[in-house]
Protein backbone atom coordinates (compact mmCIF):
# COMPACT_ATOMS: atom_id res chain seq x y z
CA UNK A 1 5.07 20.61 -7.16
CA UNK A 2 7.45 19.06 -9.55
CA UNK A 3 6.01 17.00 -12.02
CA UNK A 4 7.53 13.64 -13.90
CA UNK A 5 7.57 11.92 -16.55
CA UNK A 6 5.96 7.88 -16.45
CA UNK A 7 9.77 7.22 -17.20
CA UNK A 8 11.12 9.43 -13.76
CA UNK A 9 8.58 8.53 -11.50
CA UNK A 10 9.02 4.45 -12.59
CA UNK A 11 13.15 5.34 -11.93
CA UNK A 12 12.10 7.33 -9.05
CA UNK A 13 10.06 4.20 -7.63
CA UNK A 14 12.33 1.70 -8.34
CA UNK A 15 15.40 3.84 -6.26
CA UNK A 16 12.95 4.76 -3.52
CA UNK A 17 12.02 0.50 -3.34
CA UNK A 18 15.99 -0.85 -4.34
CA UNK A 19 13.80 -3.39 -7.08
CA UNK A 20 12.36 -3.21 -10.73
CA UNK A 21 9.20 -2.61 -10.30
CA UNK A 22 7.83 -4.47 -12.95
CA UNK A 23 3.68 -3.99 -11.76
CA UNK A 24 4.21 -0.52 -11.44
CA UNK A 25 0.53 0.73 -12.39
CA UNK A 26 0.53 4.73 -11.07
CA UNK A 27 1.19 6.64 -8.23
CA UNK A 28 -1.77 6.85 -6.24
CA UNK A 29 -0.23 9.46 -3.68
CA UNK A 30 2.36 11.95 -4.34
CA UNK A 31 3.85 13.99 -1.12
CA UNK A 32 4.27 17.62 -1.51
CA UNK A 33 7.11 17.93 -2.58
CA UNK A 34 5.85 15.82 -5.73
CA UNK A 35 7.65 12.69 -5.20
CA UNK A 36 5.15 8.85 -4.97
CA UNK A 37 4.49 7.89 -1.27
CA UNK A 38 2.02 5.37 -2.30
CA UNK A 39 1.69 3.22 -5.69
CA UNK A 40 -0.74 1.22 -6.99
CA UNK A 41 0.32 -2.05 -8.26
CA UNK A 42 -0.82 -4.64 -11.17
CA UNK A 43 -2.37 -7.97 -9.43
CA UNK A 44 0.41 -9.72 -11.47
CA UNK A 45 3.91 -9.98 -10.96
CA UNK A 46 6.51 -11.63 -12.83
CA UNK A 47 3.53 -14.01 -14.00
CA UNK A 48 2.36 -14.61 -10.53
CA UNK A 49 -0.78 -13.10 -8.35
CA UNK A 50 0.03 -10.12 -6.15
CA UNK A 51 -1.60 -8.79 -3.35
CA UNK A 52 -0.48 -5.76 -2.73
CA UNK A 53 -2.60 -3.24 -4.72
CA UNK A 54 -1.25 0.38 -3.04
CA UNK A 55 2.28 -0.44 -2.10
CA UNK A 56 3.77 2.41 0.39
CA UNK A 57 7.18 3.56 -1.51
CA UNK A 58 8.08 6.64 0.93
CA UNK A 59 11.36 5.97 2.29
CA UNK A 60 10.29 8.09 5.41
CA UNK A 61 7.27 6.66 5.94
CA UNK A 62 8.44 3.22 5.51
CA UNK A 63 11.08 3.65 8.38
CA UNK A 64 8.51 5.87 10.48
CA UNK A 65 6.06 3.08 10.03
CA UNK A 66 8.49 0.17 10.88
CA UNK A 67 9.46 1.88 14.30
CA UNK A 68 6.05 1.94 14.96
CA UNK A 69 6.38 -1.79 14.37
CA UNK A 70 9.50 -2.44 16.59
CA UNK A 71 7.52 -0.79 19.50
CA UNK A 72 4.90 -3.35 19.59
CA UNK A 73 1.96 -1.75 17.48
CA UNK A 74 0.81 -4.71 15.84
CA UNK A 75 -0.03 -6.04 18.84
CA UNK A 76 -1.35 -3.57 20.28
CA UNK A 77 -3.99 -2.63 17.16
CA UNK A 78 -4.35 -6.84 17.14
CA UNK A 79 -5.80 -6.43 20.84
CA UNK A 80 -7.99 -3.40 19.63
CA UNK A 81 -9.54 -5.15 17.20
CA UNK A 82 -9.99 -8.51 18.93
CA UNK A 83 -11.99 -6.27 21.37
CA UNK A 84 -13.90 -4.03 19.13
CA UNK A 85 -16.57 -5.66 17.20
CA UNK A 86 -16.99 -2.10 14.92
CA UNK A 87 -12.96 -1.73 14.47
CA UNK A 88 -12.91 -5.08 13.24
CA UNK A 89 -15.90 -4.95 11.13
CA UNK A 90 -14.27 -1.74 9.04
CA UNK A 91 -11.23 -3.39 8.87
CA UNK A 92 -13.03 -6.20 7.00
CA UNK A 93 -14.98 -3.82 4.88
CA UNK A 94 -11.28 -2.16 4.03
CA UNK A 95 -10.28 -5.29 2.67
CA UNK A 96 -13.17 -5.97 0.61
CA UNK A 97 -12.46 -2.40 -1.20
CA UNK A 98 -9.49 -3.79 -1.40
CA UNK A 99 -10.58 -6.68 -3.32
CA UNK A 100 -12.97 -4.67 -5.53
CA UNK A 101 -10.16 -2.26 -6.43
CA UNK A 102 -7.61 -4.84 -7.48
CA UNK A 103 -10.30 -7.39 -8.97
CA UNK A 104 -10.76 -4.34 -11.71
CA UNK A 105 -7.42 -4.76 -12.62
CA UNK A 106 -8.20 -7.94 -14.42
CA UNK A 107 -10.78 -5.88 -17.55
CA UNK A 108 -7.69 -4.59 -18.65
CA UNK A 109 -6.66 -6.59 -21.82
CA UNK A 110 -3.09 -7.08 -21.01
CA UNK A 111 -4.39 -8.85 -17.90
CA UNK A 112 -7.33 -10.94 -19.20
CA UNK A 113 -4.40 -13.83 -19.57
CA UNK A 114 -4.19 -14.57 -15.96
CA UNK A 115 -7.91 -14.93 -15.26
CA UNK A 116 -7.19 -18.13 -13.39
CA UNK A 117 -5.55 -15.91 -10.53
CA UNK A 118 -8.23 -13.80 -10.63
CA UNK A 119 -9.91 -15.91 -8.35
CA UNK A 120 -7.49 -16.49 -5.81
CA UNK A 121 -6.68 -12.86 -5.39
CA UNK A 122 -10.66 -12.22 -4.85
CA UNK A 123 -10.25 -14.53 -1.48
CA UNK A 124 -6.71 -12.49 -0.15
CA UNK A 125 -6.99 -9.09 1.21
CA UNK A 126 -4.80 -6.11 1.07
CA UNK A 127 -1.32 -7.79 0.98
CA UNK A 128 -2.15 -11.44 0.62
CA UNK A 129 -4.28 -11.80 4.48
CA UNK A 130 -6.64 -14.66 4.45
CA UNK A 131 -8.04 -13.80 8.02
CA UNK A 132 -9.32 -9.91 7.36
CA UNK A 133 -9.65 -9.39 11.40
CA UNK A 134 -5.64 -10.17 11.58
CA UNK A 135 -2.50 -7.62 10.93
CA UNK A 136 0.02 -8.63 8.90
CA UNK A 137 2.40 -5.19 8.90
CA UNK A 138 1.38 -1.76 9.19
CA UNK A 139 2.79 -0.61 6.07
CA UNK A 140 0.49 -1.86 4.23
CA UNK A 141 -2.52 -0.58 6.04
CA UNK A 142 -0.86 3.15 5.75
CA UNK A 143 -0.61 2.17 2.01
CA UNK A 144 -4.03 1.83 2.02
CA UNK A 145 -5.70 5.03 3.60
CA UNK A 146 -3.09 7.40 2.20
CA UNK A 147 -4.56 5.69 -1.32
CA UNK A 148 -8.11 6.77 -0.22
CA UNK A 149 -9.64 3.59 1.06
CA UNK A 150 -10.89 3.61 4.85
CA UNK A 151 -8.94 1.48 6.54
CA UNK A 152 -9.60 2.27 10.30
CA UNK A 153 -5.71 0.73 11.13
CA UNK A 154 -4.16 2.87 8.41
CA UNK A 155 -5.81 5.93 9.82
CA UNK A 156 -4.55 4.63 13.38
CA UNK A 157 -1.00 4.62 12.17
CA UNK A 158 -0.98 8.19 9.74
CA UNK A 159 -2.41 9.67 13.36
CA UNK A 160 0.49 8.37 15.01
CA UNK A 161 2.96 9.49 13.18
CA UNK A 162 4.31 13.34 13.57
CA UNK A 163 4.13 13.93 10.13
CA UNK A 164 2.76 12.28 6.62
CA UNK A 165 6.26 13.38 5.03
CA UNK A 166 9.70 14.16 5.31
CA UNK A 167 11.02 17.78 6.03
CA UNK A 168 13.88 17.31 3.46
CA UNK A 169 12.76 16.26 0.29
CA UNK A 170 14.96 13.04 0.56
CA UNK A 171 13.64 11.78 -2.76
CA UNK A 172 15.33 14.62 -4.59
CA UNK A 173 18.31 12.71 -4.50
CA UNK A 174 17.00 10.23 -6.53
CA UNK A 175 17.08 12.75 -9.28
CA UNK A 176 20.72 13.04 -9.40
């Protein structure tokens, strides 16, 4: 596995996203061929609350996960957990690690400035939802598992897809 500096994986990130990622925090999943597939993010963005605490920055994934999308997934997990009291119940409990996760965040000292969002990010879940038992993208949900929190949609999609990375190390390119 290659490894990186802080300085290459932020350059890596910010090629594999096309943006400055300016609440970059750490990579909280790297694929085996040692490039980020998930990062965690600061709860504060260009002085403004944000959401998103493990961002999914794997080009592969992201388009494998959007095609997923574009054939009516969303939906179709929506209906799941509409119908399954237990689905919808760990779905809630995802977002509520979530909440924990990000809400730590805010001890840091270069954070303690922006207490007043504190609050308001403690009633979003994972990417800003207000209504935990609702599905906003999938992306986001992948994010989450393949960072280690049990998110019973996230698991859902990684089980759909045929595999958790690329067989090409597309990233590598970013090196050049």
């Amino acid at each position: 596995m290659e490894c990186f500096s802080d300085k290459d994986v932020r350059k890596i990130v910010e090629k594999q996203l096309s943006i400055n990622a300016t609440n970059f925090c750490k990579v909280a999943k790297f694929c085996s061929y040692g490039f980020p597939q998930v990062i965690k993010s600061l709860p504060i963005k260009d002085e403004k609350p944000f959401p998103t605490l493990n961002y999914l920055v794997c080009p592969y994934l992201i388009k494998e996960v959007s095609r997923l999308e574009e054939k009516g997934y969303i939906k179709k997990f929506q209906d799941e957990i509409e119908a399954d009291k237990e689905l919808r119940e760990k779905l809630v409990n995802a977002h509520m690690k979530v909440i924990e996760e990000r809400d730590k965040f805010f001890e840091r000292d270069d954070l303690k400035k922006y207490e007043q969002w504190r609050n308001v990010l403690k009633s979003v879940g994972s990417g800003g939802i207000k209504d935990f038992s609702k599905i906003k993208c999938l992306h986001l949900h992948l994010a989450d598992f393949l960072a280690g929190i049990e998110n019973p949609i996230g698991e859902k999609v990684a089980s759909l897809l045929k595999s958790l990375e690329c067989d090409d190390s597309y990233c590598k390119r970013f090196l050049e």
